[in-house]
N, C-alpha and C. Protein backbone atom coordinates (compact mmCIF):
# COMPACT_ATOMS: atom_id res chain seq x y z
N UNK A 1 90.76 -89.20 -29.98
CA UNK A 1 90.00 -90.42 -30.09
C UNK A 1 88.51 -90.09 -30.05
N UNK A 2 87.86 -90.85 -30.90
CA UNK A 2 86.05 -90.33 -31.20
C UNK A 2 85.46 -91.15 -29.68
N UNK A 3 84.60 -90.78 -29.19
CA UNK A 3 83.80 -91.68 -28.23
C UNK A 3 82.91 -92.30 -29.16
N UNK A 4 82.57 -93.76 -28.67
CA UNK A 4 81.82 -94.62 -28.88
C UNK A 4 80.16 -94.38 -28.04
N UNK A 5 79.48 -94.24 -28.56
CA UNK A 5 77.89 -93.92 -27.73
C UNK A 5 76.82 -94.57 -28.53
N UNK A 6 76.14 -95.47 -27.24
CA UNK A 6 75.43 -96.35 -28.25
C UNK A 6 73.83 -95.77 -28.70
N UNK A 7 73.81 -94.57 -28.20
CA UNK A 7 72.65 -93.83 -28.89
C UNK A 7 72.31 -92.95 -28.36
N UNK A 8 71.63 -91.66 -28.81
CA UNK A 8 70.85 -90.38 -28.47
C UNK A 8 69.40 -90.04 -28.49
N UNK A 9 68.89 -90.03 -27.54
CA UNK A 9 67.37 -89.59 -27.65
C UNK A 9 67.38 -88.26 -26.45
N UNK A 10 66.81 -87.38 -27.60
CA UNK A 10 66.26 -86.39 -26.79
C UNK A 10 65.12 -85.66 -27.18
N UNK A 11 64.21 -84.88 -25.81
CA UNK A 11 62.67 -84.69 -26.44
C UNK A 11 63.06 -83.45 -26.51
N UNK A 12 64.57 -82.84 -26.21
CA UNK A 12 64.58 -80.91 -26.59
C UNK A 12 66.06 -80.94 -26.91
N UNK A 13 66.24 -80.36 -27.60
CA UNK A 13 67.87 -79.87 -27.91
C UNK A 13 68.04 -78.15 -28.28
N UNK A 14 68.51 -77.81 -28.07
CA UNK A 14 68.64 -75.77 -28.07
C UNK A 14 69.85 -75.95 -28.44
N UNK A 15 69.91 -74.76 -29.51
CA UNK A 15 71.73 -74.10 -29.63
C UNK A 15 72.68 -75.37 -29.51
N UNK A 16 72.26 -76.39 -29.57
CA UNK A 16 73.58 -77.71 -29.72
C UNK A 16 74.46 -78.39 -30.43
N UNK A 17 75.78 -78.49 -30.64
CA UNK A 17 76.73 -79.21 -31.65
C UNK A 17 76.76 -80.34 -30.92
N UNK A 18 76.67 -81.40 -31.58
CA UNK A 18 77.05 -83.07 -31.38
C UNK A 18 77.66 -83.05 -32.89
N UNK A 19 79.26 -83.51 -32.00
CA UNK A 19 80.21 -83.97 -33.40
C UNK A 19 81.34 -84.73 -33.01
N UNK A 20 81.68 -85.55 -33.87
CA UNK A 20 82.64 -85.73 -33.98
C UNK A 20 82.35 -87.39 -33.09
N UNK A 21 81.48 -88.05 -32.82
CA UNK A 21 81.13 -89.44 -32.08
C UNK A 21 80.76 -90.53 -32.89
N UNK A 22 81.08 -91.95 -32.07
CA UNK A 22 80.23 -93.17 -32.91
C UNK A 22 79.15 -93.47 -32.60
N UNK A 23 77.93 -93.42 -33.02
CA UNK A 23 77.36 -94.49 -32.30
C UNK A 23 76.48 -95.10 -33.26
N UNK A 24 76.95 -96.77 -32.05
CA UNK A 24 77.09 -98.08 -32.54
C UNK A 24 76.43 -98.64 -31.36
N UNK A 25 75.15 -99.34 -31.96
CA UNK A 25 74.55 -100.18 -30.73
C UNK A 25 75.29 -101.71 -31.01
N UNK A 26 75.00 -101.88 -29.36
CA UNK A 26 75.75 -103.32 -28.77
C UNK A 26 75.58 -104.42 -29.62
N UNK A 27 74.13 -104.35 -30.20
CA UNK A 27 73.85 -105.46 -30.93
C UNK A 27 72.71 -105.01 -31.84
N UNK A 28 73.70 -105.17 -33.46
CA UNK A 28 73.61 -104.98 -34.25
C UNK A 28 71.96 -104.62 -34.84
N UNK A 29 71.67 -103.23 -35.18
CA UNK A 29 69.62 -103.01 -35.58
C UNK A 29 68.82 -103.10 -34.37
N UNK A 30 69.31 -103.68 -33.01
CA UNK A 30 67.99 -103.24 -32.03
C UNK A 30 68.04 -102.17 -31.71
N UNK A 31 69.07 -101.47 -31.76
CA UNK A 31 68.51 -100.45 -30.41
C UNK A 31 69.77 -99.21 -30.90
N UNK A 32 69.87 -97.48 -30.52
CA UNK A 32 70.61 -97.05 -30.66
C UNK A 32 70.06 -96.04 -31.69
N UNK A 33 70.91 -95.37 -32.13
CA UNK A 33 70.77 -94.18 -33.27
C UNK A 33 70.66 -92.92 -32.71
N UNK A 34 70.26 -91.65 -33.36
CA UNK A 34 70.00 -90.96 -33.03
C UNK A 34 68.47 -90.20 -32.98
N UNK A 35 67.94 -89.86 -32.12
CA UNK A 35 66.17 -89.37 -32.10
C UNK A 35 65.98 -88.28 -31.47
N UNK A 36 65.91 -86.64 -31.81
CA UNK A 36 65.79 -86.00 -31.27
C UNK A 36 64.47 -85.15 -31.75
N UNK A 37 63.55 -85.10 -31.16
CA UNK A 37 62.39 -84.26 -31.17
C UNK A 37 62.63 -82.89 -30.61
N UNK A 38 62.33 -82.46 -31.43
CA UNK A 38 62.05 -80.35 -31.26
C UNK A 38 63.48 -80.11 -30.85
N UNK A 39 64.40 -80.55 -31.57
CA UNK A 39 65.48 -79.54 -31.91
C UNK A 39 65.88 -78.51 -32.24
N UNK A 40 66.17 -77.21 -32.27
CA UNK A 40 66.53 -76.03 -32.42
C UNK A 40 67.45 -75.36 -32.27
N UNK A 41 68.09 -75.52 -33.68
CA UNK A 41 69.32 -74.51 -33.77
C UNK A 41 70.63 -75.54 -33.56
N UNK A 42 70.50 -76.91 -33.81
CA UNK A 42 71.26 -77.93 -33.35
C UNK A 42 71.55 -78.27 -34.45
N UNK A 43 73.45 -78.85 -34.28
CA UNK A 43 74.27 -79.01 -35.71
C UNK A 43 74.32 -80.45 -35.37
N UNK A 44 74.41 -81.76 -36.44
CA UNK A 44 74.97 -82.93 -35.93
C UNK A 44 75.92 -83.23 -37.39
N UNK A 45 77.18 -82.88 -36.66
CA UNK A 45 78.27 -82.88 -37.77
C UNK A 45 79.63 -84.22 -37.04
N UNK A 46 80.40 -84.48 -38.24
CA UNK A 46 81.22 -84.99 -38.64
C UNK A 46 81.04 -86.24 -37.76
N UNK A 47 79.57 -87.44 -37.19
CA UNK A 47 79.64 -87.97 -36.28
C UNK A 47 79.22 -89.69 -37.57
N UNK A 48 79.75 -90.92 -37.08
CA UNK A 48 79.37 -91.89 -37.38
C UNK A 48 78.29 -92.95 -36.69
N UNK A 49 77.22 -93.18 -37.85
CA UNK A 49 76.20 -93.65 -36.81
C UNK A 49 75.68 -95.48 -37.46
N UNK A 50 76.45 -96.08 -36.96
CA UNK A 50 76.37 -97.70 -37.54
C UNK A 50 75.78 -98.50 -37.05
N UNK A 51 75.21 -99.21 -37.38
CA UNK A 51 74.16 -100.69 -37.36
C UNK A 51 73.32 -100.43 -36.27
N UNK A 52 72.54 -99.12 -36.07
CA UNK A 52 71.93 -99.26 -35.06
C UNK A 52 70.55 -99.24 -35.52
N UNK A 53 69.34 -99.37 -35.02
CA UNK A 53 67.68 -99.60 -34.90
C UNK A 53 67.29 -98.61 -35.54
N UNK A 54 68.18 -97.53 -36.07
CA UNK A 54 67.36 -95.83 -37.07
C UNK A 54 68.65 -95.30 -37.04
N UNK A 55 68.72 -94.33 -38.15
CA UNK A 55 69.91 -93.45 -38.09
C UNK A 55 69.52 -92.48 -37.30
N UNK A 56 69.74 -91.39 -38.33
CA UNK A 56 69.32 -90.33 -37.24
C UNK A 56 68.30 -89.32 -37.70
N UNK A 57 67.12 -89.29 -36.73
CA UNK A 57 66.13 -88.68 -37.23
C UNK A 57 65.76 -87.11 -36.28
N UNK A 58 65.23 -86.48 -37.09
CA UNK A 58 64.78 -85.28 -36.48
C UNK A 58 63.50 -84.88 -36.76
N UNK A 59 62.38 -84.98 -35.45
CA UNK A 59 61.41 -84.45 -35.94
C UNK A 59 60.06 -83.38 -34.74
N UNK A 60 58.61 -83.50 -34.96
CA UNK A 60 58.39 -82.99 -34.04
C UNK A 60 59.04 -81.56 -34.14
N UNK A 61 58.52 -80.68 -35.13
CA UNK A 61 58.71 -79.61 -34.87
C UNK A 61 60.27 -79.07 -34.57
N UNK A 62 60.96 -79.56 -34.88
CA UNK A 62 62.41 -79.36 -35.21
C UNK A 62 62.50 -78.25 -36.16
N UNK A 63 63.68 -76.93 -35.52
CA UNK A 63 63.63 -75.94 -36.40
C UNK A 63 65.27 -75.47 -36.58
N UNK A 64 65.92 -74.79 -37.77
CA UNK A 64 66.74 -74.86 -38.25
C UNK A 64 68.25 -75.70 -37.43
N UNK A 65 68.11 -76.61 -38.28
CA UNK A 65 68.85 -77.52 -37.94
C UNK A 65 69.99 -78.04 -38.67
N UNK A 66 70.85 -78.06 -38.69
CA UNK A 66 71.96 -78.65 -39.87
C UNK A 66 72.40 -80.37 -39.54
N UNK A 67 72.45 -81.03 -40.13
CA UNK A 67 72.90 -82.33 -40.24
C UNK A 67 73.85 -82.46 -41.18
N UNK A 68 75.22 -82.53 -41.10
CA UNK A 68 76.58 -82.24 -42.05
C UNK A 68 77.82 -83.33 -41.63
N UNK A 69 78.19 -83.66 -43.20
CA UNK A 69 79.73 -84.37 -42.62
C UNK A 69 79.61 -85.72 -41.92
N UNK A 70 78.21 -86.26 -42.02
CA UNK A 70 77.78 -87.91 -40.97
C UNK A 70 78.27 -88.57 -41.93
N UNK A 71 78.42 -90.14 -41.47
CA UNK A 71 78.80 -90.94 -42.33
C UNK A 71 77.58 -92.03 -41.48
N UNK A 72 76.17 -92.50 -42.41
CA UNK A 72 75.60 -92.88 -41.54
C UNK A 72 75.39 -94.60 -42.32
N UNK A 73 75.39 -95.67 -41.82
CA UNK A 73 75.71 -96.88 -42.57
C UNK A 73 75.30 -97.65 -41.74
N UNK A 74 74.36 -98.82 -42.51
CA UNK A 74 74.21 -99.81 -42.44
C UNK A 74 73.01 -100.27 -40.86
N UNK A 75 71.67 -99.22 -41.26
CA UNK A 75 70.66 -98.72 -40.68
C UNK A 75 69.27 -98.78 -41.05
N UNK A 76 68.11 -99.29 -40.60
CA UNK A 76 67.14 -99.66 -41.70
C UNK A 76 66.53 -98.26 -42.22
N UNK A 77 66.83 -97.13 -41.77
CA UNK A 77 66.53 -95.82 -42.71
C UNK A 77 67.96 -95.22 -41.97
N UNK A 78 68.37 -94.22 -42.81
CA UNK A 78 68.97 -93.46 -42.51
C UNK A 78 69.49 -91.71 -41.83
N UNK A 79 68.65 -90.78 -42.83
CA UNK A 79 68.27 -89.38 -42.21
C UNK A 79 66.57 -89.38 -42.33
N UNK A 80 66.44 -89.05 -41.11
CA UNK A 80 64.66 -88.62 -41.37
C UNK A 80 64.39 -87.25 -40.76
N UNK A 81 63.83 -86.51 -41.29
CA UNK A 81 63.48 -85.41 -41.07
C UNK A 81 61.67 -85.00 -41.46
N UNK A 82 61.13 -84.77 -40.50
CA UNK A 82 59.76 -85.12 -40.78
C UNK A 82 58.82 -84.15 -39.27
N UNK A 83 57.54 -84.51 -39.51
CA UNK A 83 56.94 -83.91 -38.65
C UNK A 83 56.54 -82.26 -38.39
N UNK A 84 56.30 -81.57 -39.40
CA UNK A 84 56.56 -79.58 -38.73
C UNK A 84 58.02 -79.21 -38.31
N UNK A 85 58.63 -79.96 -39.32
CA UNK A 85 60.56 -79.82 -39.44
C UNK A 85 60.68 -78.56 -40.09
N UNK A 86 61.27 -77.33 -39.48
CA UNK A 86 61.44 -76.20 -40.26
C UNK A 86 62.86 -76.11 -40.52
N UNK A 87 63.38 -75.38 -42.13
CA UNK A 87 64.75 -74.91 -41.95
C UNK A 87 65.92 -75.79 -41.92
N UNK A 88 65.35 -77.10 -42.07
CA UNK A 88 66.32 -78.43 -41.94
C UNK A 88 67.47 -78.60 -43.00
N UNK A 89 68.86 -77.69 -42.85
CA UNK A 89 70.28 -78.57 -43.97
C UNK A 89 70.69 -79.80 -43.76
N UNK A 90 70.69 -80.93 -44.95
CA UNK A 90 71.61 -81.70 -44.63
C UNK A 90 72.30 -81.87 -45.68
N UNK A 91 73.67 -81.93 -45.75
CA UNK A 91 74.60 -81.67 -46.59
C UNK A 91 75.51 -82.58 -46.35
N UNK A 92 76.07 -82.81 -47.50
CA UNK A 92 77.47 -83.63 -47.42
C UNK A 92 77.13 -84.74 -46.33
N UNK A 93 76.62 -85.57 -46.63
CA UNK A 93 76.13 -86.77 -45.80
C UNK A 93 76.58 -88.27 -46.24
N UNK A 94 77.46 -88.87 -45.87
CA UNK A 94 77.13 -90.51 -46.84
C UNK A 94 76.71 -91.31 -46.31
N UNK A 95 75.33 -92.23 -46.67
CA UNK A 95 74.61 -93.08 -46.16
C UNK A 95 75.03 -94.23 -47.07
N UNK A 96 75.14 -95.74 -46.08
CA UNK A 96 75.01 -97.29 -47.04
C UNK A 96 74.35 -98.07 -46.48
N UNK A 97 73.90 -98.82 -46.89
CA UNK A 97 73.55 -100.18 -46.37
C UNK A 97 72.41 -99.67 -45.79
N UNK A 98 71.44 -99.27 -46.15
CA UNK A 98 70.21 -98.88 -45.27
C UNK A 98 69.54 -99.91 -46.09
N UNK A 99 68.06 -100.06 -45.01
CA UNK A 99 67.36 -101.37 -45.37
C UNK A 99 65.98 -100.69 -46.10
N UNK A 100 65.78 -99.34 -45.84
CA UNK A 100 64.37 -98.87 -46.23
C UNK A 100 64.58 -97.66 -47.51
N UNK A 101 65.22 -96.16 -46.79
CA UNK A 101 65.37 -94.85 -47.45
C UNK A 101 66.39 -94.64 -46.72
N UNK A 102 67.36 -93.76 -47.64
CA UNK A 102 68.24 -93.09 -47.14
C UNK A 102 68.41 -92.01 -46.54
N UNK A 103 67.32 -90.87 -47.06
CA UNK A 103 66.78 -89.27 -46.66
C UNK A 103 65.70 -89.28 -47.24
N UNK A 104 64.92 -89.36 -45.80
CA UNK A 104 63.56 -88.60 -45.67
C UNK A 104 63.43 -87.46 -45.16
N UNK A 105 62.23 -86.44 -45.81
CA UNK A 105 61.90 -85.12 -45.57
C UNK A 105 60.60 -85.36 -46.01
N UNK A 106 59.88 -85.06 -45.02
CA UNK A 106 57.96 -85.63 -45.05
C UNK A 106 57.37 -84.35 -43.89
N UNK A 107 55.92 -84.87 -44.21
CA UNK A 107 55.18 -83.85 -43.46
C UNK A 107 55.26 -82.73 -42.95
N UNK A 108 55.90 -82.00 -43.89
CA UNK A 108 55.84 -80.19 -42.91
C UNK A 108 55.65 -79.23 -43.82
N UNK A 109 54.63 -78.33 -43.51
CA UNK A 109 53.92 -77.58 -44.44
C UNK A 109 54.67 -76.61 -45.08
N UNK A 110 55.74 -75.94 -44.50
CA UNK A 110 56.70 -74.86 -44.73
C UNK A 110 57.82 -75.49 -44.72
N UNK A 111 58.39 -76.33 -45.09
CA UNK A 111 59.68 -77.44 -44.48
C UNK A 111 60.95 -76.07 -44.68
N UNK A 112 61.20 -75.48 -45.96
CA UNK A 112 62.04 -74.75 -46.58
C UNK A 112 63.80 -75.34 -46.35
N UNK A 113 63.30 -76.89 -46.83
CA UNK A 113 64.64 -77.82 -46.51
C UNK A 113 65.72 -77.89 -47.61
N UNK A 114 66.94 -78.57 -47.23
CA UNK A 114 67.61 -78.10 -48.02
C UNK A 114 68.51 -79.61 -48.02
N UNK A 115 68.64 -80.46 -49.10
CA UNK A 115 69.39 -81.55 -48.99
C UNK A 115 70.60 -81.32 -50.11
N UNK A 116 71.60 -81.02 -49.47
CA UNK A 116 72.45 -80.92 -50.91
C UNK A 116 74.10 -81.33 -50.63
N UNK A 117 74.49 -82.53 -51.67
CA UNK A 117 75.92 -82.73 -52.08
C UNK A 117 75.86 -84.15 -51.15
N UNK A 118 74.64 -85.13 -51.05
CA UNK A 118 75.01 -85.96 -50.09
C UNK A 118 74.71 -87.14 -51.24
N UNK A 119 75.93 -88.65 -50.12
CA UNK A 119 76.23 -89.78 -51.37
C UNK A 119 75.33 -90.74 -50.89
N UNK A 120 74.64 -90.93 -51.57
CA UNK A 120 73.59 -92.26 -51.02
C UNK A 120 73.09 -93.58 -51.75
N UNK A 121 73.47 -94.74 -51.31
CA UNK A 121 73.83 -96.07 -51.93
C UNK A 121 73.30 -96.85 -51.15
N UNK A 122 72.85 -97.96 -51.54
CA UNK A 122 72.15 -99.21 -51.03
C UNK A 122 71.23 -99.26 -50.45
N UNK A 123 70.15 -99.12 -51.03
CA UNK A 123 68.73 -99.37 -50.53
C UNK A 123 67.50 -99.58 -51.19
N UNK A 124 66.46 -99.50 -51.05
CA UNK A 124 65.42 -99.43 -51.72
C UNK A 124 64.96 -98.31 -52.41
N UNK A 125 65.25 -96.94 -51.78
CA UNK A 125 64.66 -95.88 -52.25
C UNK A 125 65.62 -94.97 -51.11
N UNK A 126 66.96 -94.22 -52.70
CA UNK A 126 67.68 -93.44 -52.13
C UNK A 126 66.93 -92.21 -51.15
N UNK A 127 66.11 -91.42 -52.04
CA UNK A 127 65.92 -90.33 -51.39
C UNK A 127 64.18 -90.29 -51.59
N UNK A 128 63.21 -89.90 -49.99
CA UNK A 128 62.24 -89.96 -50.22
C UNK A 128 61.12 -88.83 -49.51
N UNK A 129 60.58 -87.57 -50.60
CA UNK A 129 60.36 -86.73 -50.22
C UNK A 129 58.67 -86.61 -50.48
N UNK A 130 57.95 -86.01 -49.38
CA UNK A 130 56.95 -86.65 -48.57
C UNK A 130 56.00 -85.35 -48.42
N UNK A 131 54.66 -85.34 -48.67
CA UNK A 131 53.66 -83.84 -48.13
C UNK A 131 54.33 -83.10 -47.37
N UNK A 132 55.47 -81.81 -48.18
CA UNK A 132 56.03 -80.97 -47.42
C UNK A 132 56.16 -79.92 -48.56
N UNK A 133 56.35 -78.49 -48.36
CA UNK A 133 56.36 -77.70 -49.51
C UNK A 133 57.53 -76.58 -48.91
N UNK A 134 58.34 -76.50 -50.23
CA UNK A 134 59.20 -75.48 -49.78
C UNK A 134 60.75 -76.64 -49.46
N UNK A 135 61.52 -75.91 -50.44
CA UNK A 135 63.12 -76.73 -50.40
C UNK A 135 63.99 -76.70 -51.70
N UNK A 136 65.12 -77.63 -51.58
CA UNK A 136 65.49 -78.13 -52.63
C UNK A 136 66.28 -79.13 -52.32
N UNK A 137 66.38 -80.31 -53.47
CA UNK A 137 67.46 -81.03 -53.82
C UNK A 137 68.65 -81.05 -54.41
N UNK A 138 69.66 -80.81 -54.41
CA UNK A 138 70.37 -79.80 -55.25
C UNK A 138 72.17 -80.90 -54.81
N UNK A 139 72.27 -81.43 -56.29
CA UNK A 139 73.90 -81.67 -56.46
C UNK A 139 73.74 -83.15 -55.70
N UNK A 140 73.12 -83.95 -55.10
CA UNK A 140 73.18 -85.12 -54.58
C UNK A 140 73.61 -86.62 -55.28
N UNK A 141 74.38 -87.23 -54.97
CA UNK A 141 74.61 -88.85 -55.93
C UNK A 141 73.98 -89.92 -55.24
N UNK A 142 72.73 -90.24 -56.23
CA UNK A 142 72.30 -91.54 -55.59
C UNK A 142 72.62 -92.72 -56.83
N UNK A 143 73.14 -93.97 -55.67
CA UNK A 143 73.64 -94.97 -56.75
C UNK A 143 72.99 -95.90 -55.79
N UNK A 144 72.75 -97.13 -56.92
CA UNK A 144 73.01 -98.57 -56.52
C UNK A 144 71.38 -98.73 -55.30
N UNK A 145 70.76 -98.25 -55.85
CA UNK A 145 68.70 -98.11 -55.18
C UNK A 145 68.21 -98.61 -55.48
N UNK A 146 67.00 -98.89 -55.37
CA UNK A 146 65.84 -99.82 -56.11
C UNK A 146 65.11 -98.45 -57.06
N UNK A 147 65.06 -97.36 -56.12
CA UNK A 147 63.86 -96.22 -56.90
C UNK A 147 65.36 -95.04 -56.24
N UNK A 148 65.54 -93.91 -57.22
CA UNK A 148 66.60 -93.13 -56.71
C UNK A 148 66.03 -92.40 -55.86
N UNK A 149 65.48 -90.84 -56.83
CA UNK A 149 64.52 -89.68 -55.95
C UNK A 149 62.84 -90.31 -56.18
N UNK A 150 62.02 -90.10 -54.73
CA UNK A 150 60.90 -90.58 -55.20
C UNK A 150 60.20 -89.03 -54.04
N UNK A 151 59.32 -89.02 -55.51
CA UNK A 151 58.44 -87.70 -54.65
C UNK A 151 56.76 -87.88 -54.23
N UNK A 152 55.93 -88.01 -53.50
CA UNK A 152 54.94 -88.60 -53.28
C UNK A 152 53.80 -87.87 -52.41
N UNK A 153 52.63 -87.67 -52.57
CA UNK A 153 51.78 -86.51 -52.07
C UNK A 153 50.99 -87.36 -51.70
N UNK A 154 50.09 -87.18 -50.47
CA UNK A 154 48.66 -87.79 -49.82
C UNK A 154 48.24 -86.65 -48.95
N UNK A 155 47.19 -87.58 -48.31
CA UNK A 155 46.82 -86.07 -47.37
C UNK A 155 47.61 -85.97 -45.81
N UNK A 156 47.77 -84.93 -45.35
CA UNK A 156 47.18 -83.64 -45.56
C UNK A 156 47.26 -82.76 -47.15
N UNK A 157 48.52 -83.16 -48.12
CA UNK A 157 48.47 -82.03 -48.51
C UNK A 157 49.85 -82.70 -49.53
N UNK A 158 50.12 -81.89 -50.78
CA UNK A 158 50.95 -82.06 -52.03
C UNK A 158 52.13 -81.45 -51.69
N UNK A 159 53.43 -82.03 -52.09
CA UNK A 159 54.50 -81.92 -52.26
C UNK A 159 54.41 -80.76 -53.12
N UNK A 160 55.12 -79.28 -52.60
CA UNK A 160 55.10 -78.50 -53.80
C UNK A 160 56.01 -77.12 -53.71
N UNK A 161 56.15 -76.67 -54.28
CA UNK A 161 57.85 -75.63 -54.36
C UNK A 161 59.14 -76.02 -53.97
N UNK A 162 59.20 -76.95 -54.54
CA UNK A 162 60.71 -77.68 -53.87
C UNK A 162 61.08 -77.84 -55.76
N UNK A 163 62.92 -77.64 -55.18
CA UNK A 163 64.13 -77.04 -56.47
C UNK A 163 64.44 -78.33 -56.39
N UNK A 164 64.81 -78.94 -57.58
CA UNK A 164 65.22 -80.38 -57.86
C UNK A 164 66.44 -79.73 -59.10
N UNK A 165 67.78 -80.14 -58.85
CA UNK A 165 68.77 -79.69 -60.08
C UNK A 165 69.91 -80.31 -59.24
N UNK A 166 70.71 -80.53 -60.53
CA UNK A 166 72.13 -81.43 -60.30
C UNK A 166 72.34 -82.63 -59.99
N UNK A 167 71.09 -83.67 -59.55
CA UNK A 167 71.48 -84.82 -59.30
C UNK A 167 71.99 -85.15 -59.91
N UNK A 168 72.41 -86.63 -59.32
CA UNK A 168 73.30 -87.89 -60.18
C UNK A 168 72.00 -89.27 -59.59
N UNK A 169 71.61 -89.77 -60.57
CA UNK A 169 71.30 -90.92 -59.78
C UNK A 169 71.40 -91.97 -60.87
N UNK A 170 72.13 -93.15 -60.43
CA UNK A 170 73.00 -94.00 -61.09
C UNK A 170 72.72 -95.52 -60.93
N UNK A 171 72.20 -96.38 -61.25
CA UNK A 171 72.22 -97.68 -61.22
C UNK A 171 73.15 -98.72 -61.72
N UNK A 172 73.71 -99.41 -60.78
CA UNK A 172 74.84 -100.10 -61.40
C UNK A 172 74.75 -101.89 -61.21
């Protein structure tokens, strides 16, 4: 049986697997999700994260990190990854019902991120990648968005060496 947990915040995570959990806040978009600042070396696999106040974000200097196998739904963003985020996989991910973006990857000078094979549907702007250099997009399906992949530079600094190949992005 999965445990039910109505959310995660933490300001350090080391060497950590979180898998295989729900979490679902009490009442529906206030409160809940997942928030972990300066993570390292931390997997968040096969876990469901519904109607809560953010999916699940990683940032603050967060360094190789995998995010795999979530099923994250019905959240006003969904993956965020941002801040001096190094080394960040997220793979095989399905996001719905988000109210903003589905996967964000923003602000980090060296990001060397890696988003690939994840399904992302219903929102404004499937996937949204942000002043960070170094990555790829690779094999992802975005359907049913307002804007699919959106790539966007300000300051500090330009979006730049990042692999874009294999999408799908689909309007229906």
């Amino acid at each position: 049986m999965r445990r039910t947990i109505q959310g995660l915040t933490s300001a350090s995570l080391i060497d950590t697997k979180i898998a295989g959990n729900v979490f679902k806040s009490s009442a529906r978009g206030t409160s809940g999700g997942v928030n972990i600042d300066k993570g390292v070396n931390t997997t968040f696999a096969g876990n469901d994260v519904i109607g809560n106040l953010f999916g699940i974000r990683f940032a603050q200097e967060s360094i190789n990190n995998t995010i795999v196998g979530n099923h994250v739904i019905g959240n006003p963003s969904a993956i965020l990854v941002f801040v001096s985020s190094i080394g960040t996989n997220i793979l095989s991910n399905v996001t719905r019902r988000f109210k903003y973006v589905g996967i964000v990857v923003a602000d980090s000078e060296q990001a060397n991120a890696k988003v690939l094979g994840n399904d992302i549907s219903g929102s404004n702007v499937g996937m949204f990648v942000s002043n960070i250099k170094g990555g790829s997009v690779t094999g992802n399906r975005v359907h049913n968005t307002c804007a699919g992949v959106l790539f966007a530079a300000d300051l500090p600094g330009p979006v730049g060496n990042f692999e874009v190949k294999g999408k799908h992005c689909q309007e229906q």
